[in-house]
PDB file of N, CA and C in Angstrom:
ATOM      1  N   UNK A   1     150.188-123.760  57.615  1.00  0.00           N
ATOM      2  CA  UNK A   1     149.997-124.965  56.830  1.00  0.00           C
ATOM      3  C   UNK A   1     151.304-125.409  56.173  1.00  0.00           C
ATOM      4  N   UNK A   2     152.475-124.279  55.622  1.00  0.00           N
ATOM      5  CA  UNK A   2     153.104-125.011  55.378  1.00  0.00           C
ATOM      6  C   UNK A   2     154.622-125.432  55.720  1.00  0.00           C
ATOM      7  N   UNK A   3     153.979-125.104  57.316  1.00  0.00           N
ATOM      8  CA  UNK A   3     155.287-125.944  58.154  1.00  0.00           C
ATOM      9  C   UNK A   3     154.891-127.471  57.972  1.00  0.00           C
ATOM     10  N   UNK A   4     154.026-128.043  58.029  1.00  0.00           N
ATOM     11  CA  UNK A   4     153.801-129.471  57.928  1.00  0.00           C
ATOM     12  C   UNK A   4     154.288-130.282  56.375  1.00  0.00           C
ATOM     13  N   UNK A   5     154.238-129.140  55.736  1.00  0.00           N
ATOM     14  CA  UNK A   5     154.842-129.827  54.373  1.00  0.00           C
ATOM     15  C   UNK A   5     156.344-129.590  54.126  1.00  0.00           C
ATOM     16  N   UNK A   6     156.929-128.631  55.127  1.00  0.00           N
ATOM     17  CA  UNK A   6     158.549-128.277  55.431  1.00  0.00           C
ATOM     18  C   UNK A   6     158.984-129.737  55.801  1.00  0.00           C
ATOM     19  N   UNK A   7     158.070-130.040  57.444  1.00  0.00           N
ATOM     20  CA  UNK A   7     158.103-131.118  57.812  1.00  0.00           C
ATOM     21  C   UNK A   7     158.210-132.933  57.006  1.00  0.00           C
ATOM     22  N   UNK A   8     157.222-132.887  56.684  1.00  0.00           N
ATOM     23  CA  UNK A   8     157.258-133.797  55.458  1.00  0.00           C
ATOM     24  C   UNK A   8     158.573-133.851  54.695  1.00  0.00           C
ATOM     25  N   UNK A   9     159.183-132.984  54.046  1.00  0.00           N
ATOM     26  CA  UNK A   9     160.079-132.855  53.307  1.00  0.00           C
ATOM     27  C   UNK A   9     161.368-133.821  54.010  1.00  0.00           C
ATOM     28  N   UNK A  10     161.174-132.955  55.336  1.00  0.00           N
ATOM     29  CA  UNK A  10     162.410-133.167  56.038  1.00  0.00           C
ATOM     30  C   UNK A  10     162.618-135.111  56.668  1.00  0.00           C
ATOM     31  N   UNK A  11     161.152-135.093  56.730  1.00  0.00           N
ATOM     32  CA  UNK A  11     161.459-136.605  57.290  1.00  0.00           C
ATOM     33  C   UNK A  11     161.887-137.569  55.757  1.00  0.00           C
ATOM     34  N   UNK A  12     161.160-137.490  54.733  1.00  0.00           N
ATOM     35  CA  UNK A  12     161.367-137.784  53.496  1.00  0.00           C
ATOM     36  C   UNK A  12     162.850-137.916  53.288  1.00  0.00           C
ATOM     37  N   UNK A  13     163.497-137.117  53.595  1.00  0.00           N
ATOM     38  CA  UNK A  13     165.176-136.500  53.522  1.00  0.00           C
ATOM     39  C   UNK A  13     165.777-137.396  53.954  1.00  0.00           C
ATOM     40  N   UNK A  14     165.432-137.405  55.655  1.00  0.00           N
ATOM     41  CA  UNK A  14     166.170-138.385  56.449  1.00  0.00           C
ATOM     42  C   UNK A  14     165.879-139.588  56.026  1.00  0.00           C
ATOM     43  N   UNK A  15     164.396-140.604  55.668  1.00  0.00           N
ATOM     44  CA  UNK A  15     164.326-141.441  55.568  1.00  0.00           C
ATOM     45  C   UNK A  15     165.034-142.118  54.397  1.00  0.00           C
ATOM     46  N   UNK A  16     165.304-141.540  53.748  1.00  0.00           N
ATOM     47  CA  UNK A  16     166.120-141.886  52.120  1.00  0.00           C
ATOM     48  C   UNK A  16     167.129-141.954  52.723  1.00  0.00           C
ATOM     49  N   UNK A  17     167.776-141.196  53.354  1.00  0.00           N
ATOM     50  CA  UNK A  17     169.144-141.515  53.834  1.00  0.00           C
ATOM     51  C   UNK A  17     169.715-142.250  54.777  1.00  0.00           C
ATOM     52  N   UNK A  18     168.770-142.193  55.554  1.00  0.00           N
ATOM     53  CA  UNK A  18     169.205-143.202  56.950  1.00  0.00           C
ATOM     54  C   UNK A  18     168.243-144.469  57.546  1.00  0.00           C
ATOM     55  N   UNK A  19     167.563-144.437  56.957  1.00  0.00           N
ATOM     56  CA  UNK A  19     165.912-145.474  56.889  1.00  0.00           C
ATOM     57  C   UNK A  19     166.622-146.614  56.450  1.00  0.00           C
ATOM     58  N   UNK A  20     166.411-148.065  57.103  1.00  0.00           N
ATOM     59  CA  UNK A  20     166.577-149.863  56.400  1.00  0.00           C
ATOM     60  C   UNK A  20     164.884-149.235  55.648  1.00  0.00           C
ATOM     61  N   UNK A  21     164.689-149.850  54.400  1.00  0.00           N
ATOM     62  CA  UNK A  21     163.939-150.061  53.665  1.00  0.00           C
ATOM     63  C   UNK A  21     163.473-151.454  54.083  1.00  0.00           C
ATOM     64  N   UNK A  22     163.922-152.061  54.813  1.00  0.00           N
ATOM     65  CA  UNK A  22     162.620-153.327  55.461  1.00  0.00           C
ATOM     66  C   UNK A  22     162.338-152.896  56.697  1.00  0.00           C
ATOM     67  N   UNK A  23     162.264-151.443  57.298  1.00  0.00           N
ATOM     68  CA  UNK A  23     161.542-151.083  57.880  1.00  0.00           C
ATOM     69  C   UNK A  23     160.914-149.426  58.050  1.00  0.00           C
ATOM     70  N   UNK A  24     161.035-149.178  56.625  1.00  0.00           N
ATOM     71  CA  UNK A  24     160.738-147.584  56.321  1.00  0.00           C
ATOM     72  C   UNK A  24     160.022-147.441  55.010  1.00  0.00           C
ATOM     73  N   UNK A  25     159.053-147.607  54.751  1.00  0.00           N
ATOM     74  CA  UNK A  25     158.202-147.307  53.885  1.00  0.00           C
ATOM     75  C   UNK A  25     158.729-146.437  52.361  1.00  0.00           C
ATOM     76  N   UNK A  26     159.303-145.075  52.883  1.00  0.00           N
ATOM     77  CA  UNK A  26     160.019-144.023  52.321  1.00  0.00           C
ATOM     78  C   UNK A  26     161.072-144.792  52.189  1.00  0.00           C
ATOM     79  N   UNK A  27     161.963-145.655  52.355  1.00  0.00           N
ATOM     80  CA  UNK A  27     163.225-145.944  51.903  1.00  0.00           C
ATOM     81  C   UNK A  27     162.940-146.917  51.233  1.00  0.00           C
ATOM     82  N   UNK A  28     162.101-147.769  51.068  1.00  0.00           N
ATOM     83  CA  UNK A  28     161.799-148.684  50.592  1.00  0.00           C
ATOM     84  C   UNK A  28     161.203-148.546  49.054  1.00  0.00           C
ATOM     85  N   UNK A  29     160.042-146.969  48.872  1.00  0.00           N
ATOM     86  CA  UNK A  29     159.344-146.796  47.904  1.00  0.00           C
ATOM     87  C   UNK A  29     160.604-146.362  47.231  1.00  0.00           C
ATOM     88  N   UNK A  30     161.909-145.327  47.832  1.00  0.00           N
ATOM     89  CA  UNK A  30     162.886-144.892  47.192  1.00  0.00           C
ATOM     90  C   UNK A  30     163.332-145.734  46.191  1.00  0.00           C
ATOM     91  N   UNK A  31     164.159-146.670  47.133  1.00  0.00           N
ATOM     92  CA  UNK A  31     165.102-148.011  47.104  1.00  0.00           C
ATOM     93  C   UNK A  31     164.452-148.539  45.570  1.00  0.00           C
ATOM     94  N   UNK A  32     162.850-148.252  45.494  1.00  0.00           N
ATOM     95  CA  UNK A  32     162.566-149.277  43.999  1.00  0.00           C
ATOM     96  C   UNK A  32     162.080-148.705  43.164  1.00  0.00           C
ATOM     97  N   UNK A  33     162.595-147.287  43.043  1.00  0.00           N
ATOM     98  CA  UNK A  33     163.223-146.644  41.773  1.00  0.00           C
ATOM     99  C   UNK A  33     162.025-145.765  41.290  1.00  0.00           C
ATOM    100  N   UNK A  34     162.432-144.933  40.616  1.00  0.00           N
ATOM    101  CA  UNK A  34     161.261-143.691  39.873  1.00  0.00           C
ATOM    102  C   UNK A  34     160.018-144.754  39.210  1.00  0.00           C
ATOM    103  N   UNK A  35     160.715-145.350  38.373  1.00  0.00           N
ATOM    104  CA  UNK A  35     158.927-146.352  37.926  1.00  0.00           C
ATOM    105  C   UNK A  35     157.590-146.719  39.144  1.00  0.00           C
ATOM    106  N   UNK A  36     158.718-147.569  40.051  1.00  0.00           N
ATOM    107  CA  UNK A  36     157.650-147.425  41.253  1.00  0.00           C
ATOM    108  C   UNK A  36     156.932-146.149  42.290  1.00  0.00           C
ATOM    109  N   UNK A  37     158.057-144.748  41.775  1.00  0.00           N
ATOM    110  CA  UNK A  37     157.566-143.950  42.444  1.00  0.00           C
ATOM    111  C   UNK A  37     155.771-143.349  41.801  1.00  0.00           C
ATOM    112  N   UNK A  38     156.585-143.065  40.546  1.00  0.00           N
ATOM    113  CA  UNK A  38     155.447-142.497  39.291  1.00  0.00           C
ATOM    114  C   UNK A  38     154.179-143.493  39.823  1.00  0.00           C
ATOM    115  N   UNK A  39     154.026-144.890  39.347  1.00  0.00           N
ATOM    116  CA  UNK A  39     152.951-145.271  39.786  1.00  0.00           C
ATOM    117  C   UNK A  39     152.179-145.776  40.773  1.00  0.00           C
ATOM    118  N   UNK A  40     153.184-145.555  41.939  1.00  0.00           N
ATOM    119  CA  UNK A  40     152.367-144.855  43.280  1.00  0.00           C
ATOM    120  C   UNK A  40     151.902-143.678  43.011  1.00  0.00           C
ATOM    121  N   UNK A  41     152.227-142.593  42.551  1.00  0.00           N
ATOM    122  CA  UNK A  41     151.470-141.288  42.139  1.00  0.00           C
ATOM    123  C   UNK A  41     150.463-141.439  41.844  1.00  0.00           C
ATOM    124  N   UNK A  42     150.105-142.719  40.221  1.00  0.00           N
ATOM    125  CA  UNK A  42     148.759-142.417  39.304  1.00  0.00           C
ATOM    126  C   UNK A  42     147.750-143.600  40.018  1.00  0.00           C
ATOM    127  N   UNK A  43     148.336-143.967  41.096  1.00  0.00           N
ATOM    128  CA  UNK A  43     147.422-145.144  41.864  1.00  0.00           C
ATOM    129  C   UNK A  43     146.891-144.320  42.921  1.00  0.00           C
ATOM    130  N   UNK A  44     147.101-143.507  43.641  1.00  0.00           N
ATOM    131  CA  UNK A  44     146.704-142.627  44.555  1.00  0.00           C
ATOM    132  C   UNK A  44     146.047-141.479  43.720  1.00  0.00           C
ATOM    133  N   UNK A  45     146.282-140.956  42.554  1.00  0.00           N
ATOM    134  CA  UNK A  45     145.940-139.877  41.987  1.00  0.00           C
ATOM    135  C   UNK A  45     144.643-140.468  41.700  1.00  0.00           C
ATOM    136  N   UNK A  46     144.110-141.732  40.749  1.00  0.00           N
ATOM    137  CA  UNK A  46     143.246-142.450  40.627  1.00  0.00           C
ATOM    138  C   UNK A  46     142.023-142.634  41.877  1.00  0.00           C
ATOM    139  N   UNK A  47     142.679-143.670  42.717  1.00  0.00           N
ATOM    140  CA  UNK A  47     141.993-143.026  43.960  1.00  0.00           C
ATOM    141  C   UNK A  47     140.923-142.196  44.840  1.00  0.00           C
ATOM    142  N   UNK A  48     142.177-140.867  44.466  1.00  0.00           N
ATOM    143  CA  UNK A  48     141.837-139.321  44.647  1.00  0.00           C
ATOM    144  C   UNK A  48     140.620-138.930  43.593  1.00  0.00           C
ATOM    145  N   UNK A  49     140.326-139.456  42.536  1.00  0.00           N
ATOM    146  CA  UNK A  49     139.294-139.098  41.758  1.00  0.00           C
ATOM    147  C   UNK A  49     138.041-139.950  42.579  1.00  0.00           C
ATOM    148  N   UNK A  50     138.261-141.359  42.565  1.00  0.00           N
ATOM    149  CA  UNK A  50     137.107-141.894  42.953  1.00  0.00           C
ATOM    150  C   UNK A  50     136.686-141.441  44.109  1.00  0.00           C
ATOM    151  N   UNK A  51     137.812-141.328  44.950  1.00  0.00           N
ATOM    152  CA  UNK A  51     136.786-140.683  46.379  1.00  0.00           C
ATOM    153  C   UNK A  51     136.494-139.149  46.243  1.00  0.00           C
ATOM    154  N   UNK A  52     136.328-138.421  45.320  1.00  0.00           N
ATOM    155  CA  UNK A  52     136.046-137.168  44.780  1.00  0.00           C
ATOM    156  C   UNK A  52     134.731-137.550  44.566  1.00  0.00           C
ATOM    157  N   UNK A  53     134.472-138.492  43.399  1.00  0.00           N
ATOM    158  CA  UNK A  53     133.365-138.549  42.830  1.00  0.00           C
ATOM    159  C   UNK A  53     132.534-139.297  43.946  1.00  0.00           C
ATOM    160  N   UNK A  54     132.810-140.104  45.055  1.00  0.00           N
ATOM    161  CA  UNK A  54     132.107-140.734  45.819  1.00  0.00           C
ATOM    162  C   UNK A  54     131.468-139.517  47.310  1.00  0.00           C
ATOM    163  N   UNK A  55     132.382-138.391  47.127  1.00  0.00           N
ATOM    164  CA  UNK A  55     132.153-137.703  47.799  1.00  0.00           C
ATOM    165  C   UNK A  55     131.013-137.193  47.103  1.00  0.00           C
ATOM    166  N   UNK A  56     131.312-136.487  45.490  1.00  0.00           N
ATOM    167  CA  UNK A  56     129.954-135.842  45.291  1.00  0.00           C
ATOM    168  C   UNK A  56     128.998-136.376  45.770  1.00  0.00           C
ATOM    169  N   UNK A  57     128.682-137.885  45.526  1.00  0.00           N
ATOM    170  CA  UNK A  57     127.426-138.352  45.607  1.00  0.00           C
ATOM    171  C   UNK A  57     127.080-138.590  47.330  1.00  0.00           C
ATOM    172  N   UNK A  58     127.552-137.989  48.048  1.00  0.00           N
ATOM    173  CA  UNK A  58     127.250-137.627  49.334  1.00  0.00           C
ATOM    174  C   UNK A  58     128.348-138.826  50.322  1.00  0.00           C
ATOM    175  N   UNK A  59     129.237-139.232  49.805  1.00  0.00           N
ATOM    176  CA  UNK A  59     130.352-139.953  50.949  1.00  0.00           C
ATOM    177  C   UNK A  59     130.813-138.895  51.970  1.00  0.00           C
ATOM    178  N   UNK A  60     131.246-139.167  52.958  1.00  0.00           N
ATOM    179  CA  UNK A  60     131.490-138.130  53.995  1.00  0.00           C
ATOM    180  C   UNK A  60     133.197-137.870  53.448  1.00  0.00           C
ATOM    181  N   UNK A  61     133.667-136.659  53.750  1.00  0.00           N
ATOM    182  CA  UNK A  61     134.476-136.050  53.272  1.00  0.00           C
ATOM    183  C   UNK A  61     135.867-136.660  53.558  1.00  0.00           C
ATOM    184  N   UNK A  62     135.556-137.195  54.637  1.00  0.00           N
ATOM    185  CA  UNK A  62     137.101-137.984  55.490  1.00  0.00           C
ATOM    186  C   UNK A  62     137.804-139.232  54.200  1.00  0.00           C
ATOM    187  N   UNK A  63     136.826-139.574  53.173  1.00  0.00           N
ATOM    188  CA  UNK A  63     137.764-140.218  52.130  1.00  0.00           C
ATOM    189  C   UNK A  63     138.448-139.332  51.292  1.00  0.00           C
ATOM    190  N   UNK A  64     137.546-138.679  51.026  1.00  0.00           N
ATOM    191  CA  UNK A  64     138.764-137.816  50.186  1.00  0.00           C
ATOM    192  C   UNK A  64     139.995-137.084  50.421  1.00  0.00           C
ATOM    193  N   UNK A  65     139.720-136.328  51.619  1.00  0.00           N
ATOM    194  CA  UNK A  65     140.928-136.153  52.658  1.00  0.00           C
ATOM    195  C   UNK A  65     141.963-137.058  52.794  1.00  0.00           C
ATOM    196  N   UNK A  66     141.663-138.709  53.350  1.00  0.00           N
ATOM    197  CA  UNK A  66     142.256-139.565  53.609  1.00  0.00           C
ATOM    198  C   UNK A  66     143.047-139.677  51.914  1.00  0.00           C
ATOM    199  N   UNK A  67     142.616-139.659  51.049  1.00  0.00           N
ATOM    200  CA  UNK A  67     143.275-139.918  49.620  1.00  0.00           C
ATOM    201  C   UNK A  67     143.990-138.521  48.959  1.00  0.00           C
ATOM    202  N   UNK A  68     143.378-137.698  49.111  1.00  0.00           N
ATOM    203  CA  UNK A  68     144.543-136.579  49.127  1.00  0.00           C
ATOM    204  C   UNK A  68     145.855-136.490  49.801  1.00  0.00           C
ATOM    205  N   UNK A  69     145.934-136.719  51.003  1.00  0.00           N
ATOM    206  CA  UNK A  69     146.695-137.176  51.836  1.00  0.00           C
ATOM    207  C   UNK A  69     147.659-137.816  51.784  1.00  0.00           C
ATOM    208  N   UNK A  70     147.264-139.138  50.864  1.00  0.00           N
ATOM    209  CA  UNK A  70     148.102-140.085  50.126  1.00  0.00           C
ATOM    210  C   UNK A  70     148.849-139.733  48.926  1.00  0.00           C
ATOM    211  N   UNK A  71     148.075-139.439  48.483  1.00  0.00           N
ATOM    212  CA  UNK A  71     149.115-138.523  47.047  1.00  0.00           C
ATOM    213  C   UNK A  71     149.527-137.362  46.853  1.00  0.00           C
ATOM    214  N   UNK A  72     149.435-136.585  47.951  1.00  0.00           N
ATOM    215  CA  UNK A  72     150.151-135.411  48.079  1.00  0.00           C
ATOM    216  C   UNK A  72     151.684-136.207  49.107  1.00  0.00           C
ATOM    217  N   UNK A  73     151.564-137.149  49.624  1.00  0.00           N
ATOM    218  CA  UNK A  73     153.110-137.905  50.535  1.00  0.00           C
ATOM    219  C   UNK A  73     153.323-138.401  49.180  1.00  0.00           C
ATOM    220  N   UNK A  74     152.743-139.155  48.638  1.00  0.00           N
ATOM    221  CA  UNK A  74     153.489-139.786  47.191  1.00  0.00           C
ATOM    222  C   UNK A  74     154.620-138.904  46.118  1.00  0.00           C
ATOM    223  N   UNK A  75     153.423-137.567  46.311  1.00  0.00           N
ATOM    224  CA  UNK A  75     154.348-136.719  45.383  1.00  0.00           C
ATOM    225  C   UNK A  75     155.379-135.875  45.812  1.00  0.00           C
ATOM    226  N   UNK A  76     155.236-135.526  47.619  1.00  0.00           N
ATOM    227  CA  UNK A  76     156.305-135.087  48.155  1.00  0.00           C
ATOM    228  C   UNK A  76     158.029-136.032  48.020  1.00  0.00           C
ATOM    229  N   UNK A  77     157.451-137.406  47.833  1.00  0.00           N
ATOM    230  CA  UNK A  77     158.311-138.464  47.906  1.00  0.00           C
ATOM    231  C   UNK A  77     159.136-137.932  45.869  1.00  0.00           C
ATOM    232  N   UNK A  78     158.121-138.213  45.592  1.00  0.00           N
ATOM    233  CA  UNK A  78     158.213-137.758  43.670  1.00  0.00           C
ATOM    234  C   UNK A  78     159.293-136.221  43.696  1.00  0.00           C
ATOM    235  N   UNK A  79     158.576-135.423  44.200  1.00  0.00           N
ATOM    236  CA  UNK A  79     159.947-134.686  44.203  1.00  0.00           C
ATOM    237  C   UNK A  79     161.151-134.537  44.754  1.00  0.00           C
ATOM    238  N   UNK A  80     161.090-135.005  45.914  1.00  0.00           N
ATOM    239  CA  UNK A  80     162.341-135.422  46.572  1.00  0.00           C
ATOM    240  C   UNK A  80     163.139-136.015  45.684  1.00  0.00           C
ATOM    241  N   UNK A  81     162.912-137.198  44.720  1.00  0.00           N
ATOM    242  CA  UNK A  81     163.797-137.871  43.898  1.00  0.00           C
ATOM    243  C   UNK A  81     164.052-136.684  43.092  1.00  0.00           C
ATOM    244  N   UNK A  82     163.188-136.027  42.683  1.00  0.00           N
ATOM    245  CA  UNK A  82     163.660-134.799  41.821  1.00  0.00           C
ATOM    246  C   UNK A  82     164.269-134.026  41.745  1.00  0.00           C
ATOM    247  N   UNK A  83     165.088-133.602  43.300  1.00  0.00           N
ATOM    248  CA  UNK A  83     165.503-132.820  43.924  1.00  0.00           C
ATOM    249  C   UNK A  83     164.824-131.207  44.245  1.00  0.00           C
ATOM    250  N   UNK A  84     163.373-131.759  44.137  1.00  0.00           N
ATOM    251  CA  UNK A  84     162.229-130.237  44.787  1.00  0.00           C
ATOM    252  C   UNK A  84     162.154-130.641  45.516  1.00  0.00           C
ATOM    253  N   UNK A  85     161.422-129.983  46.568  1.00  0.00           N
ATOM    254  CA  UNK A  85     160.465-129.584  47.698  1.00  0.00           C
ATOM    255  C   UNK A  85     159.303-129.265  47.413  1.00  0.00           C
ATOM    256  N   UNK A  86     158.618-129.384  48.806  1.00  0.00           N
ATOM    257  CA  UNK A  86     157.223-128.472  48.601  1.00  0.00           C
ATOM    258  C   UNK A  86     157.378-126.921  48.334  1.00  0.00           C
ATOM    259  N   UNK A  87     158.317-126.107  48.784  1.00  0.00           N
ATOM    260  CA  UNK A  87     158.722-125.020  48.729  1.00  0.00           C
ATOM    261  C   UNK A  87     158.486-124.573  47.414  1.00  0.00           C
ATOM    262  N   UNK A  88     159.435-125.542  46.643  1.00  0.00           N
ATOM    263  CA  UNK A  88     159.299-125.111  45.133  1.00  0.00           C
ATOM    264  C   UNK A  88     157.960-125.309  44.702  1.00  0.00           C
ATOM    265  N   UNK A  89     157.191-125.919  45.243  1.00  0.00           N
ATOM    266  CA  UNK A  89     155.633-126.164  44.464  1.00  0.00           C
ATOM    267  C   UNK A  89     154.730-124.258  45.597  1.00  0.00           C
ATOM    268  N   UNK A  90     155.099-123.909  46.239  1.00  0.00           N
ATOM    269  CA  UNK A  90     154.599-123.314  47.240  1.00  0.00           C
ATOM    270  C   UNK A  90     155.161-121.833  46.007  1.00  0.00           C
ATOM    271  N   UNK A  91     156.108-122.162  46.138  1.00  0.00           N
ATOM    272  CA  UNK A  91     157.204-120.580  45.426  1.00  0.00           C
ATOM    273  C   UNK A  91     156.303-120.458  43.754  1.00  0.00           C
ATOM    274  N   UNK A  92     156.486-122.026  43.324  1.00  0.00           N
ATOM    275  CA  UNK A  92     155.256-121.099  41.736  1.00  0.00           C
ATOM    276  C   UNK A  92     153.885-120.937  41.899  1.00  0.00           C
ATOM    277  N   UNK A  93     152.913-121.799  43.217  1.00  0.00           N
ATOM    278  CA  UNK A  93     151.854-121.229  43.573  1.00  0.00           C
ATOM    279  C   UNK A  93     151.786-119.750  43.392  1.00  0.00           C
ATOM    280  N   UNK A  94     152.631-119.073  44.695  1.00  0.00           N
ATOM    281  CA  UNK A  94     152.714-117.940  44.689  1.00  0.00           C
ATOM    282  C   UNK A  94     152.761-116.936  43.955  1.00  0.00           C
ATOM    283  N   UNK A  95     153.495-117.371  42.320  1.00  0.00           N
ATOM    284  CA  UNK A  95     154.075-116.402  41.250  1.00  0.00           C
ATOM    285  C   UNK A  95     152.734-116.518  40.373  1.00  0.00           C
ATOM    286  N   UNK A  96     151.920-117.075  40.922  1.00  0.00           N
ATOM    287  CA  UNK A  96     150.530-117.537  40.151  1.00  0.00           C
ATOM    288  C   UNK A  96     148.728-116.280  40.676  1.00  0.00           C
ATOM    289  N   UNK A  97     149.388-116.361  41.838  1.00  0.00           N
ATOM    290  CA  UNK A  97     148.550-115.274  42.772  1.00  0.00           C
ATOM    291  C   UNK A  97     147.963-114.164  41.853  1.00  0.00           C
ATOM    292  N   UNK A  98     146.930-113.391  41.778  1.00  0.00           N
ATOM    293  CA  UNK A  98     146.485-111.991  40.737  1.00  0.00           C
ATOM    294  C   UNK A  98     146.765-112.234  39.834  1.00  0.00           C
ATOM    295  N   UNK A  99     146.869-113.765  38.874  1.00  0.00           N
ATOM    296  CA  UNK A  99     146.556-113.810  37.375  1.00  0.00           C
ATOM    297  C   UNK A  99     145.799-114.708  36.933  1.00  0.00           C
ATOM    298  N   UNK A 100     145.071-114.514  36.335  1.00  0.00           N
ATOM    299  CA  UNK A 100     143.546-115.353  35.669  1.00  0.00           C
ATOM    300  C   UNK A 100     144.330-117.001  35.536  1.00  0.00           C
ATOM    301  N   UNK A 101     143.553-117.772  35.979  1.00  0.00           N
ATOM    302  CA  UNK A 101     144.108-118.970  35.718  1.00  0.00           C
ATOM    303  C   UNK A 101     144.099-119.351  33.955  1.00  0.00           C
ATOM    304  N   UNK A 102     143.036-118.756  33.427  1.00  0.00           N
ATOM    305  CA  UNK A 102     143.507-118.937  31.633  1.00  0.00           C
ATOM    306  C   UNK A 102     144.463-118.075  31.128  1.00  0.00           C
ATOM    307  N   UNK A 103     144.899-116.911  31.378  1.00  0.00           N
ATOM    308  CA  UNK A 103     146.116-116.306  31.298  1.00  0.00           C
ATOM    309  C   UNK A 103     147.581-116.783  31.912  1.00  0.00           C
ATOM    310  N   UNK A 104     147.234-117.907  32.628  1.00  0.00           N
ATOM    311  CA  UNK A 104     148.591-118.146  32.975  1.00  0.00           C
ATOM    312  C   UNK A 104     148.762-119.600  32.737  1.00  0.00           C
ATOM    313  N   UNK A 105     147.469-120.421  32.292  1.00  0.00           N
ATOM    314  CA  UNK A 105     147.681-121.692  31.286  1.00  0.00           C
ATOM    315  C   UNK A 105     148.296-121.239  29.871  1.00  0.00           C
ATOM    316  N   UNK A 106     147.661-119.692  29.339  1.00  0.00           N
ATOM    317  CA  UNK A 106     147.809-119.456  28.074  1.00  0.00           C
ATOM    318  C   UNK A 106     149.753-119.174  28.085  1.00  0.00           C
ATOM    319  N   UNK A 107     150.015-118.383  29.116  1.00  0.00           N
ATOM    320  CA  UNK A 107     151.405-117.919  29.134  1.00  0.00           C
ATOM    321  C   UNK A 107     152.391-119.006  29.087  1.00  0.00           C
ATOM    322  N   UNK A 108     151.846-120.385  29.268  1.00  0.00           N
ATOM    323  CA  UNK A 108     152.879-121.543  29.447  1.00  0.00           C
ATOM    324  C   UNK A 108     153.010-122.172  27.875  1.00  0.00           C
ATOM    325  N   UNK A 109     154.409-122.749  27.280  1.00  0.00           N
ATOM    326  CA  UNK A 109     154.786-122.922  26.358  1.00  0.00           C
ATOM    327  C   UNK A 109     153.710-124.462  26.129  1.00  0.00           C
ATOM    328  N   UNK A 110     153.396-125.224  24.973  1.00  0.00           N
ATOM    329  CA  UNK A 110     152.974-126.217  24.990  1.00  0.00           C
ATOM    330  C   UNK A 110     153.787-126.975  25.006  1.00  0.00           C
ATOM    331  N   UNK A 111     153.975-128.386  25.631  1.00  0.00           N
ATOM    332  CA  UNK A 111     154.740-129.490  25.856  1.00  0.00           C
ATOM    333  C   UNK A 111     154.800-130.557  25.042  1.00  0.00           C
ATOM    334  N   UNK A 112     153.158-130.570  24.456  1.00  0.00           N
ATOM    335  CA  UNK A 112     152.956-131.881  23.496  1.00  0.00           C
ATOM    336  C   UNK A 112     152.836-132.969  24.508  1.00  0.00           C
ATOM    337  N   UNK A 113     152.560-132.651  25.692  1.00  0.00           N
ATOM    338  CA  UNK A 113     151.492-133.677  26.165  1.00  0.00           C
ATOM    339  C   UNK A 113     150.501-133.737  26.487  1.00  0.00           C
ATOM    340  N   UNK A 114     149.996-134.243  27.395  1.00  0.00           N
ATOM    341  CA  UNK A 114     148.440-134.496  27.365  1.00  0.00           C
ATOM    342  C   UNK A 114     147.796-133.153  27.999  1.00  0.00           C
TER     343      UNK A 114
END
């Protein structure tokens, strides 16, 4: 599974760099800056809830998929500007493995946000 998100990364890479943005999607979302990236995120993240909740109520699963889908490329795009990878989201998964998920919310400093 996560050669396809290696993958991802890599086209992401190239397209920022070598992509016309009037004909590359990825160079284009780049090209118009972190504001537009972020809320491609909370527009797909949004989305991602409704076809969650449309799934509970018995929608067939292929929307939610289809919208996960979308905002997991959004946010691969989101870190790329960041200079992460999926790797790095893959590498603290991992450091997360055999510890209670409330023990390892509790172990994180508070931020003072939401």
């Amino acid at each position: 599974m996560s050669e396809i998100f290696k993958q991802l990364d890599l086209i992401i890479a190239q397209r920022v760099k070598e992509a016309d943005p009037n004909n590359s999607y990825v160079a284009k979302l780049y090209q118009s800056g972190v504001d537009r990236m972020l809320k491609k995120v909370g527009e797909e993240a949004a989305e991602t809830l409704i076809a969650a909740k449309n799934q509970a109520a018995g929608a067939e699963a292929a929307e939610l998929i289809g919208e996960v889908a979308d905002l997991w490329f959004h946010i691969a795009v989101m870190l790329h500007h960041a200079g992460l990878s999926s790797e790095d989201i893959a590498t603290e998964l991992a450091k997360r493995f055999g510890m209670s998920g409330l023990d390892e919310k509790a172990s994180r400093a508070p931020t003072g946000s939401v």
